[in-house]
N, C-alpha and C. Protein backbone atom coordinates (compact mmCIF):
# COMPACT_ATOMS: atom_id res chain seq x y z
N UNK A 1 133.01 46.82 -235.16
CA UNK A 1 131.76 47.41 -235.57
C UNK A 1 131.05 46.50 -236.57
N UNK A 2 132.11 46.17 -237.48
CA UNK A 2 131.11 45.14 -238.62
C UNK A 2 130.65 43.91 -237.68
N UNK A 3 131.24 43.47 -236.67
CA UNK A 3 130.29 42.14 -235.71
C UNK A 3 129.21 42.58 -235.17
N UNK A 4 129.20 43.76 -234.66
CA UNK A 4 127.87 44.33 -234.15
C UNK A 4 126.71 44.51 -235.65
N UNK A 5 127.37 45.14 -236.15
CA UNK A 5 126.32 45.28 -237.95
C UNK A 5 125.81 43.90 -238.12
N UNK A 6 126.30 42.91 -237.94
CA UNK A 6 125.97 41.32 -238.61
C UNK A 6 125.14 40.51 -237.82
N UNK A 7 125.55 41.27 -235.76
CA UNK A 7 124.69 40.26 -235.21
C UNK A 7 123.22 40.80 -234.87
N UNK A 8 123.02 42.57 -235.44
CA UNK A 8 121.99 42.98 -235.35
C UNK A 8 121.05 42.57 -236.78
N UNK A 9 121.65 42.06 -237.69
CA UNK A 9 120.71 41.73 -238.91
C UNK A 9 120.14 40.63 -238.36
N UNK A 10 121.18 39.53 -237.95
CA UNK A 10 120.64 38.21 -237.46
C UNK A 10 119.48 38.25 -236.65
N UNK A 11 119.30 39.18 -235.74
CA UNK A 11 118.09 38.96 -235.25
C UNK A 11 116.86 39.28 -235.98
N UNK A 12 116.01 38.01 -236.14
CA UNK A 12 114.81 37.58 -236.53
C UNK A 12 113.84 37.81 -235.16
N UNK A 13 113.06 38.12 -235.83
CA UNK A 13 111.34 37.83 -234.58
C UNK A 13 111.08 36.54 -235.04
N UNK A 14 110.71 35.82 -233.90
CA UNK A 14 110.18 34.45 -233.94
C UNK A 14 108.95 34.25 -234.80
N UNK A 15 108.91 35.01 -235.25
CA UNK A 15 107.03 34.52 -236.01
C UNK A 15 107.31 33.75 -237.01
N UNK A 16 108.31 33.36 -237.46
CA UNK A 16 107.82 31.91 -238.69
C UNK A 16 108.09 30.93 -238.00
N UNK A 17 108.05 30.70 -236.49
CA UNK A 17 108.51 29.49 -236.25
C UNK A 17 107.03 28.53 -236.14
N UNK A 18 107.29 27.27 -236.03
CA UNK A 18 106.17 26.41 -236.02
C UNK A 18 105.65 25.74 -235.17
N UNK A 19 106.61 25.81 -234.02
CA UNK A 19 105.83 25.41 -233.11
C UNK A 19 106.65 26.16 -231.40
N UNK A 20 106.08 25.29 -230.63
CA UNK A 20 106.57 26.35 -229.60
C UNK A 20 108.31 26.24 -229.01
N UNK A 21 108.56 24.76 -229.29
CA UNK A 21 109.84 24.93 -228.94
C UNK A 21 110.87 25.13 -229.90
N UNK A 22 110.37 25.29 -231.67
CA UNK A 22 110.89 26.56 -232.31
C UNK A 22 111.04 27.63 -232.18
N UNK A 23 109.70 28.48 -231.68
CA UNK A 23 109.49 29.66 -231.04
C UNK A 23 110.46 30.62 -230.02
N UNK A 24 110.41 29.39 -228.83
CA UNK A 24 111.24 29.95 -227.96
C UNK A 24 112.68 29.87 -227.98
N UNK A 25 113.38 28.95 -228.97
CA UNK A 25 114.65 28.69 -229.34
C UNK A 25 114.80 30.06 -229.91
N UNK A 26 113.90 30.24 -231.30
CA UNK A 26 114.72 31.51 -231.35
C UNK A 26 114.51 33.08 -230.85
N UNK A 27 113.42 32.52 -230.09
CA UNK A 27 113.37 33.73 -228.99
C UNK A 27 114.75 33.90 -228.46
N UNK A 28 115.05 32.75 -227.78
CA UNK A 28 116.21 32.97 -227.04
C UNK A 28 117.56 33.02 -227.92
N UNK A 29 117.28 32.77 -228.80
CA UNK A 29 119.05 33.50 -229.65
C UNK A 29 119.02 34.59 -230.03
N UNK A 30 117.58 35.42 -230.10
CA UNK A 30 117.81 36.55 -230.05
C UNK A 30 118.01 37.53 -228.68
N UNK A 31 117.35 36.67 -227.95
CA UNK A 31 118.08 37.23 -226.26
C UNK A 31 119.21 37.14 -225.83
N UNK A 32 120.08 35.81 -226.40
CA UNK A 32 121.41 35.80 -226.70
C UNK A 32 122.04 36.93 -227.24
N UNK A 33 121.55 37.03 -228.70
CA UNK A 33 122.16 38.03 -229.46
C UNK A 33 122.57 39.76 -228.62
N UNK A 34 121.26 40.20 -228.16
CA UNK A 34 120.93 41.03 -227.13
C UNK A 34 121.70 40.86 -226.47
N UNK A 35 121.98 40.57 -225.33
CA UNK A 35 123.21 40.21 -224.26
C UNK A 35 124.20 40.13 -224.74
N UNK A 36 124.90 40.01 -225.91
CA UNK A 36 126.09 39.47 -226.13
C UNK A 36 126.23 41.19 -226.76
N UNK A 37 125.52 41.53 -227.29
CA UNK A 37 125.53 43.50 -227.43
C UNK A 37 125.84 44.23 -226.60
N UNK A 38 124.87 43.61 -225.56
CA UNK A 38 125.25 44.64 -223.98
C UNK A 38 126.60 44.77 -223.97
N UNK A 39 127.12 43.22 -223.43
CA UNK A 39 128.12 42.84 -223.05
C UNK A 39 129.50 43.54 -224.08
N UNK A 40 129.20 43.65 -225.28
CA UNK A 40 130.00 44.42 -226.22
C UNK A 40 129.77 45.85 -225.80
N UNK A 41 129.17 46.54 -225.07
CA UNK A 41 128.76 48.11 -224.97
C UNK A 41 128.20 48.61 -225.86
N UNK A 42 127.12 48.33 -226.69
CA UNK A 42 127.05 48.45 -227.75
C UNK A 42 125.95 49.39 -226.94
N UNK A 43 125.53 50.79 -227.62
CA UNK A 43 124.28 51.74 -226.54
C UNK A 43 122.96 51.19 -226.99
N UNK A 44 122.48 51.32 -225.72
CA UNK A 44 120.92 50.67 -225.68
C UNK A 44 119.90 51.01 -226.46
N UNK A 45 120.28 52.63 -227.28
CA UNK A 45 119.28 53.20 -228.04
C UNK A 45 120.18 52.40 -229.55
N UNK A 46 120.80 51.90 -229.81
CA UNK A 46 121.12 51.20 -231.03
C UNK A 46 120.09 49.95 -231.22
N UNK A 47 120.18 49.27 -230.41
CA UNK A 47 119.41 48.04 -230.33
C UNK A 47 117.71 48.88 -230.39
N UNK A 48 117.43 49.76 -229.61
CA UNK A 48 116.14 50.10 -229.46
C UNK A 48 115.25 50.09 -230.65
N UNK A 49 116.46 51.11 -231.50
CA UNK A 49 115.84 51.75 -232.93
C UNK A 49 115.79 50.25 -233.90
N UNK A 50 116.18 49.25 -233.92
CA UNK A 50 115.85 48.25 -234.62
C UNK A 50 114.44 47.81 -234.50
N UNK A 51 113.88 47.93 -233.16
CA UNK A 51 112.40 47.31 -232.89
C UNK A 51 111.20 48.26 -233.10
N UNK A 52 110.78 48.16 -233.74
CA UNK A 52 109.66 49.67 -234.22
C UNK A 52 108.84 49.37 -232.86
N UNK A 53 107.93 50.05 -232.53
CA UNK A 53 106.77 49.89 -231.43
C UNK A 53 105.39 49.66 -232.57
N UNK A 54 104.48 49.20 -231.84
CA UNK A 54 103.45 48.96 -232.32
C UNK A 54 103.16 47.34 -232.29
N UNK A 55 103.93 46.40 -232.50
CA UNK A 55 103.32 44.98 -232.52
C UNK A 55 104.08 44.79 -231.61
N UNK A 56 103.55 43.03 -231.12
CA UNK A 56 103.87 42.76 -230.21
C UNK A 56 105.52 41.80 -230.44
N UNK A 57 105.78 41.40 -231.46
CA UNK A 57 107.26 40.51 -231.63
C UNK A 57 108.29 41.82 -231.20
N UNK A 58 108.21 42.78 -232.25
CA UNK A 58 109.39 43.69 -231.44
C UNK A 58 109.43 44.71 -229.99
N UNK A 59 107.79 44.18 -229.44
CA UNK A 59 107.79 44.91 -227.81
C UNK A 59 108.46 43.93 -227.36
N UNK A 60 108.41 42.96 -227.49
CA UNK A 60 109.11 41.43 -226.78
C UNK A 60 110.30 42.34 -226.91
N UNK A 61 110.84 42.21 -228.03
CA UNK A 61 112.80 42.61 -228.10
C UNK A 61 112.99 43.81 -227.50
N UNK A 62 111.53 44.84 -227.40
CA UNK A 62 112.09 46.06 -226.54
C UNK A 62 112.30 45.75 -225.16
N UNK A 63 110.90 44.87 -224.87
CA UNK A 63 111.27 44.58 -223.25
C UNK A 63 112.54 43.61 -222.93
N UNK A 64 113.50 42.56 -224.03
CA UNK A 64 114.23 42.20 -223.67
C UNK A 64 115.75 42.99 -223.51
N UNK A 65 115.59 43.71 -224.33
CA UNK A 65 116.41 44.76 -224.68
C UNK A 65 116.44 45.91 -223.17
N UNK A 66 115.57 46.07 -222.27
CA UNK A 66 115.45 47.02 -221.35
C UNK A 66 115.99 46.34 -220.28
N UNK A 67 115.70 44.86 -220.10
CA UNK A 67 115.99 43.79 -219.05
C UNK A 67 117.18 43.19 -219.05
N UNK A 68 117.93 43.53 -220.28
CA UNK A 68 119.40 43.09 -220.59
C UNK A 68 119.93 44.41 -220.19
N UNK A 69 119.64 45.31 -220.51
CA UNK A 69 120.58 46.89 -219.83
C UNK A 69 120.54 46.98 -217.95
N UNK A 70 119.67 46.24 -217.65
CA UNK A 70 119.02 46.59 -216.47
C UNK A 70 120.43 45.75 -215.50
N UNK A 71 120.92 44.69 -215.90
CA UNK A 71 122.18 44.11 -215.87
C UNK A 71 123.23 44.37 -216.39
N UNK A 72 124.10 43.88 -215.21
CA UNK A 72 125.95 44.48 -215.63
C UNK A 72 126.25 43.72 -216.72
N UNK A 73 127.36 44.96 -217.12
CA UNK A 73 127.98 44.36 -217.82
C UNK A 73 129.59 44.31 -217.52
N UNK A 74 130.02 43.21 -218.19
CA UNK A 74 131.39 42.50 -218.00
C UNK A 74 132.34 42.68 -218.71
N UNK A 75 133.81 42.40 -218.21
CA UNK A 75 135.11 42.77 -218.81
C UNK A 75 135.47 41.34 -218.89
N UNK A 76 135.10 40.63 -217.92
CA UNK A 76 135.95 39.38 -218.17
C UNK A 76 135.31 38.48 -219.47
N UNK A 77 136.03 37.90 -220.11
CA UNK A 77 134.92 37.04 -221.51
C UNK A 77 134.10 36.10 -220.30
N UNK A 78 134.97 35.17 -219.59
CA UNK A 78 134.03 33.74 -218.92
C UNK A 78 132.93 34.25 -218.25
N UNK A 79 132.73 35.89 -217.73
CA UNK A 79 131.64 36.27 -217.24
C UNK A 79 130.83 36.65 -218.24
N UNK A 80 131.02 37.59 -218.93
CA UNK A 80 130.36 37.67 -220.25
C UNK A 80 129.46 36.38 -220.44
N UNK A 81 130.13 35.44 -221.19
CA UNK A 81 129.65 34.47 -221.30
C UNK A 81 128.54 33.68 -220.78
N UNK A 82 128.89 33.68 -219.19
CA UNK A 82 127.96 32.98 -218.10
C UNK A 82 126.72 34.04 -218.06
N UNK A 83 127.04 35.19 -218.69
CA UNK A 83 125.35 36.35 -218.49
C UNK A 83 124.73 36.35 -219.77
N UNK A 84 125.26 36.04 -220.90
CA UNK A 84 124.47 35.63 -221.95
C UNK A 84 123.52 34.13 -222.20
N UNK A 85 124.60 33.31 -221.12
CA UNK A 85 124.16 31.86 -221.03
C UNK A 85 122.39 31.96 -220.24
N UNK A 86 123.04 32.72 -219.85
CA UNK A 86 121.54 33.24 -218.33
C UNK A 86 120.45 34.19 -218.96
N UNK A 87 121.11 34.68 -219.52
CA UNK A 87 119.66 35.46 -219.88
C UNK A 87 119.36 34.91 -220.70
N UNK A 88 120.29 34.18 -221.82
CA UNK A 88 119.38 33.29 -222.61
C UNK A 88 117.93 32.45 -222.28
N UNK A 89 118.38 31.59 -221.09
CA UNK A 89 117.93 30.51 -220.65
C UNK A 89 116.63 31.17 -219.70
N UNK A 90 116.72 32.44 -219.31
CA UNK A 90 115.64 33.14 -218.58
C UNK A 90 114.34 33.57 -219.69
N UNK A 91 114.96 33.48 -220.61
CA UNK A 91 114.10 34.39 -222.16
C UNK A 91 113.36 32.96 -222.43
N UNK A 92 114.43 32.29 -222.71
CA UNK A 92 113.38 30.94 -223.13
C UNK A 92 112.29 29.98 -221.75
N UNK A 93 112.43 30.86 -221.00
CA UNK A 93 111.89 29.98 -219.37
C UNK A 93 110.34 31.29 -220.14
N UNK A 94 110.82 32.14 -219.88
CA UNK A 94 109.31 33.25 -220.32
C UNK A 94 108.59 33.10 -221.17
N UNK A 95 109.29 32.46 -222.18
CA UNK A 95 108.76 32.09 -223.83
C UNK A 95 107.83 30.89 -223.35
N UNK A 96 108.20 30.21 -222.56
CA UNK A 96 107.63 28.68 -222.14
C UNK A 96 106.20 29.35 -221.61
N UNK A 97 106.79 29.81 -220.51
CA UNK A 97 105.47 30.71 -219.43
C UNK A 97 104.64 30.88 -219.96
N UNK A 98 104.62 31.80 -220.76
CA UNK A 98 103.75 32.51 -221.45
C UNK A 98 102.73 31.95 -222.90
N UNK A 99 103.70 30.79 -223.64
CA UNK A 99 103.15 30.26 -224.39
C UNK A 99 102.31 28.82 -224.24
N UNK A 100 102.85 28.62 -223.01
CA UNK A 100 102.18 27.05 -222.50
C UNK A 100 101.47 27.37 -221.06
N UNK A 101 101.27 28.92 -220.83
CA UNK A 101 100.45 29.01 -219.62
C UNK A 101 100.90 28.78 -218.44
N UNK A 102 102.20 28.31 -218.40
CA UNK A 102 102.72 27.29 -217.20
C UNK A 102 103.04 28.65 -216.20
């Protein structure tokens, strides 16, 4: 329980970052972070209640937070692993999208 307490403080909203591939780095460790919750069972309304509604940095973490439940979750660690690796890398592909238009 105290790892879950520590890796939900860690998550930051990207807004002090400075540029975009600051941005989406720690976009994506907090999509990391997220996934690696799932993957712990941690319930989806735990993570929820961290992101208030109203701006847009913590709709990001709600919608990542809905898109990480929306996927299994794992018993084995090396799978675990390989679905945090992935959604990481999907979070920061969106962060790109969206911030460079691409």
């Amino acid at each position: 329980m105290k790892k879950i307490i520590v890796a939900m403080l860690l998550m930051t909203p990207p807004v002090h970052a400075t540029d975009v591939n600051e941005y989406c780095s720690l976009f994506g460790d907090n999509a990391a972070k997220i996934m690696e919750l799932r993957q712990a069972n941690v319930p989806m309304s735990t993570l929820m209640s961290l992101f208030s509604e109203g701006n847009s940095e913590s709709q990001a973490h709600r919608d990542l937070t809905r898109r990480a439940y929306s996927m299994p979750g794992y018993h084995v660690a090396e799978n675990q692993t390989r679905a945090v690796a992935e959604f990481r890398n999907m979070a920061e592909l969106l962060c790109y999208q969206v911030n460079k238009g691409e």
